[in-house]
C-alpha atoms as a PDB file:
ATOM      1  CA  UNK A   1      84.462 107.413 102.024  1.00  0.00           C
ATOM      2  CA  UNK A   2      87.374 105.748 100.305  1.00  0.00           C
ATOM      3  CA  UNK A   3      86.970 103.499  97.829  1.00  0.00           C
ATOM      4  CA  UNK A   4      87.796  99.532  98.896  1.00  0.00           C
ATOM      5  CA  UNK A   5      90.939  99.602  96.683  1.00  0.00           C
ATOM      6  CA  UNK A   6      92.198 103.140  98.518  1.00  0.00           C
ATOM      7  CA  UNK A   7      91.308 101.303 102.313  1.00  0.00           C
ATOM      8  CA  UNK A   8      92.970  98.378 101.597  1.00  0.00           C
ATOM      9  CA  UNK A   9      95.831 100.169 100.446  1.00  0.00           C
ATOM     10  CA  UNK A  10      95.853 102.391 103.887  1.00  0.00           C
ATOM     11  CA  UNK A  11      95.308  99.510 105.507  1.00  0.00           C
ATOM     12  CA  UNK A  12      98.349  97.692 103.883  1.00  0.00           C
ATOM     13  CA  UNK A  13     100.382 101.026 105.076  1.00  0.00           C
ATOM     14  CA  UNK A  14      99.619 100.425 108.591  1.00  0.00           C
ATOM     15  CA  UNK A  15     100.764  96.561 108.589  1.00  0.00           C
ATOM     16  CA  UNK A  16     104.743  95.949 109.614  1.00  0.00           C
ATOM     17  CA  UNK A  17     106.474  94.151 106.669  1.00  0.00           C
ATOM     18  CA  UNK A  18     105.678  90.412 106.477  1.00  0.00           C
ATOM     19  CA  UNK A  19     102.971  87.502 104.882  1.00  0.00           C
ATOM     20  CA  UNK A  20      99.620  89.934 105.340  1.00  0.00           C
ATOM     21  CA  UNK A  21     101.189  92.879 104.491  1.00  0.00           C
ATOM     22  CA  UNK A  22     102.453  91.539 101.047  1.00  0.00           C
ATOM     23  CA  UNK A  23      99.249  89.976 100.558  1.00  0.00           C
ATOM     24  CA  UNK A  24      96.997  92.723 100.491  1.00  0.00           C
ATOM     25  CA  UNK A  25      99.334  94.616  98.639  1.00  0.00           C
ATOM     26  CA  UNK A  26      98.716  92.206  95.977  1.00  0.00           C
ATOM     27  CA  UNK A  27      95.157  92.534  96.347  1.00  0.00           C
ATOM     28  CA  UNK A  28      95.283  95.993  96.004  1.00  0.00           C
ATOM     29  CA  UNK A  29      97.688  95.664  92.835  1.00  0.00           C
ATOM     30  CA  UNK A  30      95.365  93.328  91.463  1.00  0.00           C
ATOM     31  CA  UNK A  31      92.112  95.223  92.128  1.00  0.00           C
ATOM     32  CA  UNK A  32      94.039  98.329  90.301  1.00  0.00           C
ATOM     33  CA  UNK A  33      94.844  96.108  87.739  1.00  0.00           C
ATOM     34  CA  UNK A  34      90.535  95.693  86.931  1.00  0.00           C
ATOM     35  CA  UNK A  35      90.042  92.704  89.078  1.00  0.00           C
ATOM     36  CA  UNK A  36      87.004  92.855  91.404  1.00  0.00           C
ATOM     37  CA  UNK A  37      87.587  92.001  95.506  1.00  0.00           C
ATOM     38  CA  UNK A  38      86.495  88.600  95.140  1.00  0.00           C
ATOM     39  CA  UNK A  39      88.645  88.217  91.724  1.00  0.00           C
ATOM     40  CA  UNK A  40      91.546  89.115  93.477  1.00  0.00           C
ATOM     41  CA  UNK A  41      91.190  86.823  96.474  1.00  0.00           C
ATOM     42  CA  UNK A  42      90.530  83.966  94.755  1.00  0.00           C
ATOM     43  CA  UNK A  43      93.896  84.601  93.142  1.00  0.00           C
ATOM     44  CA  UNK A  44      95.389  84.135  96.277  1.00  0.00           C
ATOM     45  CA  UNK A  45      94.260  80.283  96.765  1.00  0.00           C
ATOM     46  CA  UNK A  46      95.985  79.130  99.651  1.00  0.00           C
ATOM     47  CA  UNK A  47      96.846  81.876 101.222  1.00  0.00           C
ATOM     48  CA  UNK A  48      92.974  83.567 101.333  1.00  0.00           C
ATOM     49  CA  UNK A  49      90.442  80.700 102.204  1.00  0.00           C
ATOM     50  CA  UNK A  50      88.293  80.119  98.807  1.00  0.00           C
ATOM     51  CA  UNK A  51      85.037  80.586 100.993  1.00  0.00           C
ATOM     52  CA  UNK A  52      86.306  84.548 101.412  1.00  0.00           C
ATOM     53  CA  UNK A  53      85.457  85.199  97.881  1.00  0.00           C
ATOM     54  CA  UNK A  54      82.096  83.717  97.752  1.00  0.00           C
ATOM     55  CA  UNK A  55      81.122  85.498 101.139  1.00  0.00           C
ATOM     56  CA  UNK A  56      82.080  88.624  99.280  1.00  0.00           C
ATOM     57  CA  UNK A  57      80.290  88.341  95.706  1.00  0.00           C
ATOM     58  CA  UNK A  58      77.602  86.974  97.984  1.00  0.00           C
ATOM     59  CA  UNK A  59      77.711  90.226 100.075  1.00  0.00           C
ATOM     60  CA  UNK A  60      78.470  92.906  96.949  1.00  0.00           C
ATOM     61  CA  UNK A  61      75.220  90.922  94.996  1.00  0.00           C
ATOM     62  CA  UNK A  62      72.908  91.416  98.423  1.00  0.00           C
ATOM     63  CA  UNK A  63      74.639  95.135  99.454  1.00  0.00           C
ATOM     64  CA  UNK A  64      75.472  94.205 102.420  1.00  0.00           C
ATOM     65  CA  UNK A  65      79.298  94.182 101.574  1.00  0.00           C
ATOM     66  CA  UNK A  66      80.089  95.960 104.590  1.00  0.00           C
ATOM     67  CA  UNK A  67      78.496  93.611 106.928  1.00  0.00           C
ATOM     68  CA  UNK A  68      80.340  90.977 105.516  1.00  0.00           C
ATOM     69  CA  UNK A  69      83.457  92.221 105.894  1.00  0.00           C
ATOM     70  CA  UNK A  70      83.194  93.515 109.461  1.00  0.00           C
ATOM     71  CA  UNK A  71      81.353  89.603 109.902  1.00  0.00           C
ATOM     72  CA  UNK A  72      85.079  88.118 108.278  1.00  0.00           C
ATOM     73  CA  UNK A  73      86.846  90.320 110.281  1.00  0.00           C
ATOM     74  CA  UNK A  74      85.248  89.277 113.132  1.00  0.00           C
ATOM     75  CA  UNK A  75      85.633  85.708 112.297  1.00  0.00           C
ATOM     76  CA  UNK A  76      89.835  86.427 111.538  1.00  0.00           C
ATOM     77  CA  UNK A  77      90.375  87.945 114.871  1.00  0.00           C
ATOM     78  CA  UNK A  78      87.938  85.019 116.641  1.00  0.00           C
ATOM     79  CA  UNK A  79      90.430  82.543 114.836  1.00  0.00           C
ATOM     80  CA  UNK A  80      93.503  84.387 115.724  1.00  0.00           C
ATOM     81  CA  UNK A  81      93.068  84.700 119.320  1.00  0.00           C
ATOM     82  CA  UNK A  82      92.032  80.558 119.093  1.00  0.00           C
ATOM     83  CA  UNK A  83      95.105  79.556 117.596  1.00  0.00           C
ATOM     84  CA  UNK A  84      97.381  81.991 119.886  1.00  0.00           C
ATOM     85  CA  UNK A  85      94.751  80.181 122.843  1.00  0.00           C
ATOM     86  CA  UNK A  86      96.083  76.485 121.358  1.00  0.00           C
ATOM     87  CA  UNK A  87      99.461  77.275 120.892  1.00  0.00           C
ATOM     88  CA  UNK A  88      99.916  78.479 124.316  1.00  0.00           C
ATOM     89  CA  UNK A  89      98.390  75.641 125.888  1.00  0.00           C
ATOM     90  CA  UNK A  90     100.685  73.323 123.781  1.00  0.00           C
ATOM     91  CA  UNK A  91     103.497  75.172 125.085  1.00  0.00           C
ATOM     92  CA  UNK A  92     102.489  74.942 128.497  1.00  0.00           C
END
């Protein structure tokens, strides 16, 4: 497998320009730079919710990392498809 750095950086390659894209590219950037996943995102206040990071030390700790991630991922698109749900409705 690839390490998390290498996927998020594939991942970041498969994003059209904009907010996300530039985001994980900084995540990457800072990971390369020696920073740990949850370092990195908590260097992102703002634009990363701070309970990300403490899911993910909480997940790396336990070795369930994976599980987390696919649970956050999970949670994103759950929250994405809410908001795009609310916003239509408004515009209705």
């Amino acid at each position: 497998g690839l390490r998390l750095d290498q996927g998020l950086s594939v991942l970041a390659q498969e994003m059209g320009a904009g907010r996300l894209k530039r985001l994980t590219d900084q995540i990457v950037a800072d990971m390369r730079a020696g920073l740990t996943l949850p370092q990195a995102l908590d260097r992102q206040r703002g634009a990363v919710p701070s309970y990300y990071a403490a899911l993910l030390t909480a997940g790396i700790r336990s070795g369930k990392l994976g599980e987390v991630l696919a649970t956050l991922t999970d949670y994103a698109r759950t929250m994405s498809e809410f908001r795009s749900t609310v916003v239509g409705a408004l515009l209705y």
